[in-house]
N, C-alpha and C. Protein backbone atom coordinates (compact mmCIF):
# COMPACT_ATOMS: atom_id res chain seq x y z
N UNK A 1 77.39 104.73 97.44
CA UNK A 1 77.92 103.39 97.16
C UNK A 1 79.26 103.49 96.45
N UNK A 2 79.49 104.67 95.60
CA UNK A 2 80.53 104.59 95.13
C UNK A 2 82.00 104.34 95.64
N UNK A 3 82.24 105.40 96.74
CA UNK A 3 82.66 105.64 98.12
C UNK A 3 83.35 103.75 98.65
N UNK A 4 82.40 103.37 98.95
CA UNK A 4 81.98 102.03 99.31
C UNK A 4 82.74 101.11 98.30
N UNK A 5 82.19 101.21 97.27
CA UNK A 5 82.84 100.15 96.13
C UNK A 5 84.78 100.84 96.53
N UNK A 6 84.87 101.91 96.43
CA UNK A 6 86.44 102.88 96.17
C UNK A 6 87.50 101.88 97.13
N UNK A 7 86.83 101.89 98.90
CA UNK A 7 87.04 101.40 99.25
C UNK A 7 87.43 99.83 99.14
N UNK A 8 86.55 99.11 98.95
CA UNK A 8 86.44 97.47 99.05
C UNK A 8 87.54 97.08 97.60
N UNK A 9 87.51 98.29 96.61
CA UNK A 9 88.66 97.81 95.67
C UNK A 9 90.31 98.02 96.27
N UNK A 10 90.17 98.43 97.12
CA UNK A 10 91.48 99.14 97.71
C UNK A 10 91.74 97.45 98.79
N UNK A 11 90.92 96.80 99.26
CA UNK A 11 91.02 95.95 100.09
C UNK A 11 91.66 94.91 98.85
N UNK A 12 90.61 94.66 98.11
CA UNK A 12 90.57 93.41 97.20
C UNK A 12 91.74 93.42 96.61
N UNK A 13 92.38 95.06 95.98
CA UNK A 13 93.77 95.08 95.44
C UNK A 13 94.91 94.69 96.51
N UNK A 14 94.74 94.77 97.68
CA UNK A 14 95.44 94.42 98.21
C UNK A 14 95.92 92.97 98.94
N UNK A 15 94.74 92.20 98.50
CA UNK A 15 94.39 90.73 98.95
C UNK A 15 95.24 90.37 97.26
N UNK A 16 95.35 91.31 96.11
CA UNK A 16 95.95 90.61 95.12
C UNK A 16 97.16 90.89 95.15
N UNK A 17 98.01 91.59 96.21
CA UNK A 17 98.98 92.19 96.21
C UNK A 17 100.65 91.04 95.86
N UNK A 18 100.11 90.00 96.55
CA UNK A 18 101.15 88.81 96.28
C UNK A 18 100.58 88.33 95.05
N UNK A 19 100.24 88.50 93.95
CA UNK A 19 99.42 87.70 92.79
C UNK A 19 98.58 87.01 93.07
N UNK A 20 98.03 86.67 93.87
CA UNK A 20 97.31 85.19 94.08
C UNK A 20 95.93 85.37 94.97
N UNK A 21 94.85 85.34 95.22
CA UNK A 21 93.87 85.63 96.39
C UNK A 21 93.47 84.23 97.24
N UNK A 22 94.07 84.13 97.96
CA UNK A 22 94.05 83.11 98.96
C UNK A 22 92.37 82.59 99.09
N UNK A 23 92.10 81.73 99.86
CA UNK A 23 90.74 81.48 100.15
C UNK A 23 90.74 82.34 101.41
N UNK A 24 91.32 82.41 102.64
CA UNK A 24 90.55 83.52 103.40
C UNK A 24 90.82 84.81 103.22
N UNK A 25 91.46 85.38 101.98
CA UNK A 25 91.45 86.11 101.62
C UNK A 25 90.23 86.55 101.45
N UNK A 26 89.62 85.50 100.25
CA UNK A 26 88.33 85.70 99.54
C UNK A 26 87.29 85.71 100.72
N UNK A 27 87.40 84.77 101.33
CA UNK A 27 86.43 84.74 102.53
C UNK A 27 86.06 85.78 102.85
N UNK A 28 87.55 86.68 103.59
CA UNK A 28 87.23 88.21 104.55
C UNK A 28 87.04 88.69 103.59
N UNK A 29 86.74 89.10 102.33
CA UNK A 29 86.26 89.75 101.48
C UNK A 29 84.68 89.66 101.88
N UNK A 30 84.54 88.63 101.32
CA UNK A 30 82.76 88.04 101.03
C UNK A 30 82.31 88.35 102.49
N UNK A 31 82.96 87.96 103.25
CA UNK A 31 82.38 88.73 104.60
C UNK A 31 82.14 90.32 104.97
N UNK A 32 83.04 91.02 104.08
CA UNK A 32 82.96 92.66 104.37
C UNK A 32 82.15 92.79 103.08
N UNK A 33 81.53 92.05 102.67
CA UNK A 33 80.62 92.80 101.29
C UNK A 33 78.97 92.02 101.89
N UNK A 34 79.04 91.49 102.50
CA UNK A 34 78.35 90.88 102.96
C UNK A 34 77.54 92.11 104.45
N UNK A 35 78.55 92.57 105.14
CA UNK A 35 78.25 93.45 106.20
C UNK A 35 77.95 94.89 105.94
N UNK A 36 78.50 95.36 104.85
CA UNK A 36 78.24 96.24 104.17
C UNK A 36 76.94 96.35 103.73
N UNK A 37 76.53 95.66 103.27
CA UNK A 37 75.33 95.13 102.59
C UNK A 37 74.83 96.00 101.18
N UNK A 38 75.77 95.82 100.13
CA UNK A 38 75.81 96.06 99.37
C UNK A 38 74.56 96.00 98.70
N UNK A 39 73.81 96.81 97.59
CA UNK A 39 72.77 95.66 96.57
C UNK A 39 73.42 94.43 95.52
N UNK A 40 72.60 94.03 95.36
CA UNK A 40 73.45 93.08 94.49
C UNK A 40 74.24 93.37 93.47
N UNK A 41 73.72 94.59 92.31
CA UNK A 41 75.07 94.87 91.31
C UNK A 41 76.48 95.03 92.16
N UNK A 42 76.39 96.05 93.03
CA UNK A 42 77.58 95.94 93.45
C UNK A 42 78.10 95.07 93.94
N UNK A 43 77.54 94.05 94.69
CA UNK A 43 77.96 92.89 95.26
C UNK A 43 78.71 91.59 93.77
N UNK A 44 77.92 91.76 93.02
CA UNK A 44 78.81 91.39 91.77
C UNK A 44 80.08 92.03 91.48
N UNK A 45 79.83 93.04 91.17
CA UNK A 45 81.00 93.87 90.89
C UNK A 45 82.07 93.63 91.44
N UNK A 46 82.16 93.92 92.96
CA UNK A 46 83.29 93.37 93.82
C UNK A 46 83.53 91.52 93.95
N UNK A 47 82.53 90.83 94.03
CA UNK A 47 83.14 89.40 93.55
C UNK A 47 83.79 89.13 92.41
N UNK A 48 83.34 90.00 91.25
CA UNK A 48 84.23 89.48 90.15
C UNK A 48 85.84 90.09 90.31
N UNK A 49 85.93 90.95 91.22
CA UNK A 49 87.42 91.43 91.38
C UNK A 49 88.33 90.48 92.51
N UNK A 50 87.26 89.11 92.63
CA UNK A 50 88.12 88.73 93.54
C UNK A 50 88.47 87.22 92.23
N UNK A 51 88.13 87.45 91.01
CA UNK A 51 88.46 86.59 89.74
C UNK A 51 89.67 87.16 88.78
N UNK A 52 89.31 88.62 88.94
CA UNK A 52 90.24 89.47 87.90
C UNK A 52 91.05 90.18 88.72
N UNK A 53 92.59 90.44 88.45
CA UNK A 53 93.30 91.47 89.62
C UNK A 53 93.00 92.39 88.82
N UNK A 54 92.43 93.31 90.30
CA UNK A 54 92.58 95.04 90.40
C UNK A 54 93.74 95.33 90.78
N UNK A 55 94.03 96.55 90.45
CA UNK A 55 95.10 97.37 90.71
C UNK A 55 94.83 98.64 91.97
N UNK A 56 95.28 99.07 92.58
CA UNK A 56 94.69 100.21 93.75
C UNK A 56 95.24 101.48 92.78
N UNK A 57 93.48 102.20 92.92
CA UNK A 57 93.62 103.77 92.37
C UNK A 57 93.51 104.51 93.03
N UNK A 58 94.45 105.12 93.40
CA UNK A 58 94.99 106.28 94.13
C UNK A 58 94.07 107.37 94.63
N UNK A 59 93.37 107.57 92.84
CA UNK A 59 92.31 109.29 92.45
C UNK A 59 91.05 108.45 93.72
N UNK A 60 90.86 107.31 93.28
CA UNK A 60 89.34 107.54 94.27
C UNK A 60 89.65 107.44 95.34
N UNK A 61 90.54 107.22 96.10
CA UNK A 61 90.65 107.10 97.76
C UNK A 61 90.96 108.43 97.89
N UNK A 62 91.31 109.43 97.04
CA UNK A 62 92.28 110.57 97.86
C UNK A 62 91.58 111.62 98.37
N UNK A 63 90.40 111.93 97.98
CA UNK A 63 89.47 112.68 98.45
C UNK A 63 88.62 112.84 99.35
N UNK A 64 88.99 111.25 100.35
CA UNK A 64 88.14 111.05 101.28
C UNK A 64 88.41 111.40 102.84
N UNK A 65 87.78 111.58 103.78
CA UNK A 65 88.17 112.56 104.96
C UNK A 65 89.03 111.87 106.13
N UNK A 66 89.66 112.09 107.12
CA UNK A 66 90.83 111.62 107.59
C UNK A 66 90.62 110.54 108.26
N UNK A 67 89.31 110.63 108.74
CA UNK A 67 88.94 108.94 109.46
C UNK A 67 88.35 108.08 109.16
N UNK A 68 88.48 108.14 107.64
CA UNK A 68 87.64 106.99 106.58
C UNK A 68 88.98 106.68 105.69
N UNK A 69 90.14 107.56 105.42
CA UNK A 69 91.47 107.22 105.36
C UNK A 69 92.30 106.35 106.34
N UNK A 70 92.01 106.40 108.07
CA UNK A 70 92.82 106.00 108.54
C UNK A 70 91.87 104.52 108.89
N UNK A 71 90.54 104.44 108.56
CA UNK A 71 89.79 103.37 108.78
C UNK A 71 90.39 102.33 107.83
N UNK A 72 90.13 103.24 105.90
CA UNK A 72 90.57 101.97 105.02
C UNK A 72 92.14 101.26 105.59
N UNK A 73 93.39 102.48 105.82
CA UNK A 73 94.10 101.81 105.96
C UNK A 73 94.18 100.93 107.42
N UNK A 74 93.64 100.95 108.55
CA UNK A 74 93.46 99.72 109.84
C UNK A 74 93.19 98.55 108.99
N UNK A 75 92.21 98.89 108.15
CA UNK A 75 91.23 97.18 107.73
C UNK A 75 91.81 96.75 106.60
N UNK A 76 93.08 97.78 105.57
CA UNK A 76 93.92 97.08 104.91
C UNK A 76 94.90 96.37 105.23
N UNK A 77 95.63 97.04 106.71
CA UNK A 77 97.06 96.36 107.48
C UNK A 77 96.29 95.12 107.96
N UNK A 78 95.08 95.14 108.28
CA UNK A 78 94.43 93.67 109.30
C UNK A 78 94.39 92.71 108.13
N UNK A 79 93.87 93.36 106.89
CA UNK A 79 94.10 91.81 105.60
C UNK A 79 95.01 91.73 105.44
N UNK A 80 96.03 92.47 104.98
CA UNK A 80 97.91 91.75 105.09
C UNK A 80 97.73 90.80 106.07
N UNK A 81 97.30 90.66 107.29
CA UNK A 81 97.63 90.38 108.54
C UNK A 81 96.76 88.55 108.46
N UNK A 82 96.09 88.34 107.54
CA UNK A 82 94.86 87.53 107.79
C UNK A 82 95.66 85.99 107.18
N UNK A 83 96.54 86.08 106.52
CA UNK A 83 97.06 84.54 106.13
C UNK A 83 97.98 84.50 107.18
N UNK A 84 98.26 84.98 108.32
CA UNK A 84 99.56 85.00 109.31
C UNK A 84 100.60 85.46 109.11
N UNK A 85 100.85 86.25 108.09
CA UNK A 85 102.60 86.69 107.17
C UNK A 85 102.08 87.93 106.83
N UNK A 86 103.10 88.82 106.47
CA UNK A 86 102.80 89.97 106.03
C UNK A 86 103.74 89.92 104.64
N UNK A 87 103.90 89.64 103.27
CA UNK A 87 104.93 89.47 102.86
C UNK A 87 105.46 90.86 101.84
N UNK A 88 106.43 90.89 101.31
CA UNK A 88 107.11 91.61 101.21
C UNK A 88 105.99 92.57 99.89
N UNK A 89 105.92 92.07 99.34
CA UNK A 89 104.62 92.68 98.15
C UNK A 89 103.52 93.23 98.69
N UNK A 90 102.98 92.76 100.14
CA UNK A 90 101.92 93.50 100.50
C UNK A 90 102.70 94.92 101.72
N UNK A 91 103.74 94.98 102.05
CA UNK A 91 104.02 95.90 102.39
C UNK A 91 104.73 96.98 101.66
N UNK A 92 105.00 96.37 100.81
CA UNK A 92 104.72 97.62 99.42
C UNK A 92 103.47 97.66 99.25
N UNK A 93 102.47 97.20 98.70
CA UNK A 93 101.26 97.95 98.60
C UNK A 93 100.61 99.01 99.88
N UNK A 94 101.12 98.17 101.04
CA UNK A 94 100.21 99.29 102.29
C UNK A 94 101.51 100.58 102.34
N UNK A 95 102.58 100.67 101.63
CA UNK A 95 103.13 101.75 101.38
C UNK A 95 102.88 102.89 100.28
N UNK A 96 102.42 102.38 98.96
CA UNK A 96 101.79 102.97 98.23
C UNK A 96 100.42 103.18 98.48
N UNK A 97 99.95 102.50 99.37
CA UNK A 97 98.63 103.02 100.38
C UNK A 97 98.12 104.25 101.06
N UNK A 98 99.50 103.89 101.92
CA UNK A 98 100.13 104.96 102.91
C UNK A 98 100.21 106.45 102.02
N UNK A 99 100.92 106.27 100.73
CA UNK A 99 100.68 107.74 99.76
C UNK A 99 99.63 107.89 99.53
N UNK A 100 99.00 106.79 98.80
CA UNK A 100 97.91 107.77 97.98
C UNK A 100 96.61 108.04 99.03
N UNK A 101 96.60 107.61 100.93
CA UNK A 101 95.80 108.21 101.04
C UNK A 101 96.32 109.66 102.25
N UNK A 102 97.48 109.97 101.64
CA UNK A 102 98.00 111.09 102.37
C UNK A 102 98.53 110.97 103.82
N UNK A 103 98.70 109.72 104.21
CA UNK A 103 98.71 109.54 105.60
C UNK A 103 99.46 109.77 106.39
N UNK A 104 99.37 110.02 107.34
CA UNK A 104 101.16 110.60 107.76
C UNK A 104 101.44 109.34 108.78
N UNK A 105 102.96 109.40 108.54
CA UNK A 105 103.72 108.43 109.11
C UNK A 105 103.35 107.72 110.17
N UNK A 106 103.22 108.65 111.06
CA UNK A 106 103.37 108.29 112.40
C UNK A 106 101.87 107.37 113.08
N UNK A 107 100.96 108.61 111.99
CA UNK A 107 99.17 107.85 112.30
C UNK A 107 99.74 106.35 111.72
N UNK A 108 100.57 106.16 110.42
CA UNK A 108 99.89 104.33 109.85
C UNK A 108 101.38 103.59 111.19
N UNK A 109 101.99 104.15 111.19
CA UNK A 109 102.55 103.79 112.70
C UNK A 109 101.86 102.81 113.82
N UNK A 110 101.28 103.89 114.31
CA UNK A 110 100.15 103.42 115.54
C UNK A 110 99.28 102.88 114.74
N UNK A 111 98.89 103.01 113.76
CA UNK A 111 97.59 101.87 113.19
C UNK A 111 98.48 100.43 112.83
N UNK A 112 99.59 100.75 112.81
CA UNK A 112 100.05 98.80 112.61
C UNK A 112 100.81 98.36 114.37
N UNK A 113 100.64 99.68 114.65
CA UNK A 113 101.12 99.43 116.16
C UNK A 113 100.23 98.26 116.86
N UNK A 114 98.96 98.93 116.56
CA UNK A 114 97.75 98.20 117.08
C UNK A 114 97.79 96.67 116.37
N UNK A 115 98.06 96.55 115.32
CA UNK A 115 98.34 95.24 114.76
C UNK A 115 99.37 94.38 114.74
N UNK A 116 98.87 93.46 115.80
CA UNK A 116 100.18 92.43 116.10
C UNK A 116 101.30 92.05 115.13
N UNK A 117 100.57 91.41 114.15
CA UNK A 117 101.55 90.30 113.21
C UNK A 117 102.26 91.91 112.10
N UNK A 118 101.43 93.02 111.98
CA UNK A 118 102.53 94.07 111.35
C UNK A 118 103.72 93.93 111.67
N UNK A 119 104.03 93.90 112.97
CA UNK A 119 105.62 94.23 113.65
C UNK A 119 106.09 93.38 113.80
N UNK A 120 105.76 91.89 113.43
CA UNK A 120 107.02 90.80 113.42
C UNK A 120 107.69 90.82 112.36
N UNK A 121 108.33 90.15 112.09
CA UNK A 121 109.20 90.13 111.09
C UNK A 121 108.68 89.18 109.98
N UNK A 122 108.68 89.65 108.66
CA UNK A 122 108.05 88.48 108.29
C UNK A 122 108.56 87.05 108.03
């Protein structure tokens, strides 16, 4: 679960990335904690981070293996992606993303390749 929580804070920090957590922000949250199927402490845990901003920590994502790295970051570029804008604060965060989970260029490339609203302009 830990793993799990590492993850979903890496989302949630990034839904706070413009200051603010939108409602479908919160929504696609409550929906991926929901599918996950957390127990309930943790399921607290991560709702109250959608009250308090988290910050994204680097140490717990970095240890994790290359297709659970290139997973968090798909399903982090798709929440940038979820109010229709990508704005300038959250593509700094999916850049300091992009470091701390070692990723190389070209993979978060093709992973925003695949994501429409990445490549417009914002």
């Amino acid at each position: 679960a830990d793993q799990r929580l590492a993850v979903m804070k890496t989302w949630v920090a990034l839904a706070w990335a413009d200051g603010v957590i939108a409602d479908h922000e919160a929504e696609a949250i409550k929906k991926l904690v929901a599918e996950i199927g957390f127990n309930d402490e943790d399921k607290a845990t991560v709702l109250s981070w959608l009250t308090e901003k988290v910050e994204l920590e680097p140490e717990s994502i970095a240890d994790l293996n290359a297709s659970v790295k290139e997973g968090i970051y798909r399903a982090a570029a798709r929440l940038a992606t979820v109010d229709l804008k990508v704005d300038e604060s959250e593509r700094e965060f999916l850049a300091h993303l992009r470091t701390a989970l070692s990723l190389d260029e070209e993979v978060a490339q093709k992973i925003e390749g695949d994501i429409p609203l990445m490549n417009s302009p914002s």
